[in-house]
Every structure is written in structure tokens, then in C-alpha cells.
Protein backbone atom coordinates (compact mmCIF):
# COMPACT_ATOMS: atom_id res chain seq x y z
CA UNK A 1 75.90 -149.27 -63.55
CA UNK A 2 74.54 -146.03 -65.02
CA UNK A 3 76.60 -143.39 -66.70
CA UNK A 4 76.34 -140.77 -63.93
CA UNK A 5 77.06 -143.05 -61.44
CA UNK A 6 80.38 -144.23 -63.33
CA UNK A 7 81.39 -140.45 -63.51
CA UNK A 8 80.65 -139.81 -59.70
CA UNK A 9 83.04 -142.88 -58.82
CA UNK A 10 85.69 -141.47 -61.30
CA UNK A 11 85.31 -137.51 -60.07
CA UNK A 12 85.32 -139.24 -56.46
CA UNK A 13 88.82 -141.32 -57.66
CA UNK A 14 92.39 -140.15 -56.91
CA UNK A 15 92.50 -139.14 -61.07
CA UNK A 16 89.75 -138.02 -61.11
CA UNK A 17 90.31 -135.15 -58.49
CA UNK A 18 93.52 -134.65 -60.08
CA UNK A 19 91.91 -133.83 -63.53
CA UNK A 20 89.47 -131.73 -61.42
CA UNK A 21 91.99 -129.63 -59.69
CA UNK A 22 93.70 -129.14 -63.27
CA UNK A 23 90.48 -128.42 -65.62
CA UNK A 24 90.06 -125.17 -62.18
CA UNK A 25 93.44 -124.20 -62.22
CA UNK A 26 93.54 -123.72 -66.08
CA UNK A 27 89.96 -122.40 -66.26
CA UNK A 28 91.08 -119.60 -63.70
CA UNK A 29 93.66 -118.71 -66.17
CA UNK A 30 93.09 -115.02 -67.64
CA UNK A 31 94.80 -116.07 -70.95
CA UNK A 32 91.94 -119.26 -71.04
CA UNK A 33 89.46 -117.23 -70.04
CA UNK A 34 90.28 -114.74 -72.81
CA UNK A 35 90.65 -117.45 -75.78
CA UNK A 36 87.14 -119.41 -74.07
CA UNK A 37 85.19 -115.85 -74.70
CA UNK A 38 87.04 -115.62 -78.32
CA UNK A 39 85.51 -119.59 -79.21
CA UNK A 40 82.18 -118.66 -77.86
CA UNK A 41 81.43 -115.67 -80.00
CA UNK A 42 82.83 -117.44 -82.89
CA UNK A 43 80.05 -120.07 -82.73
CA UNK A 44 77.60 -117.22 -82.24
């Protein structure tokens, strides 16, 4: 089974839409969205 396919059927699995919902809820976050901005222009 290819890799994308195995991700599809994970995203698609009860987990998997749990980790989903999380990884939106935190990445609406002001405070995440603040230190994601600070990381990025520290790589620049």
C-alpha cells in the first residue's frame, strides 16, 4: 500500500480526525500563531 494512501486511511480513522481537530484548534491559537511566526523568521 503506498504512503499516501496509508495517511488517507489514518486522516479518514477515528484518531486520526481526532489529531486533526487538535493540530486546528491549537493552530487557531493567537499565542501559536505568535511563537509559529517567531520560528519562521528564525530560520530565515
Amino acid at each position: 500500500m503506498p504512503l499516501m494512501d496509508k495517511i488517507k486511511d489514518f486522516l479518514r480513522s477515528p484518531q486520526g480526525r481526532k489529531l486533526t481537530e487538535q493540530g486546528k484548534r491549537l493552530a487557531s491559537d493567537p499565542k501559536n500563531q505568535e511563537k509559529l511566526k517567531r520560528m519562521m523568521n528564525k530560520r530565515r
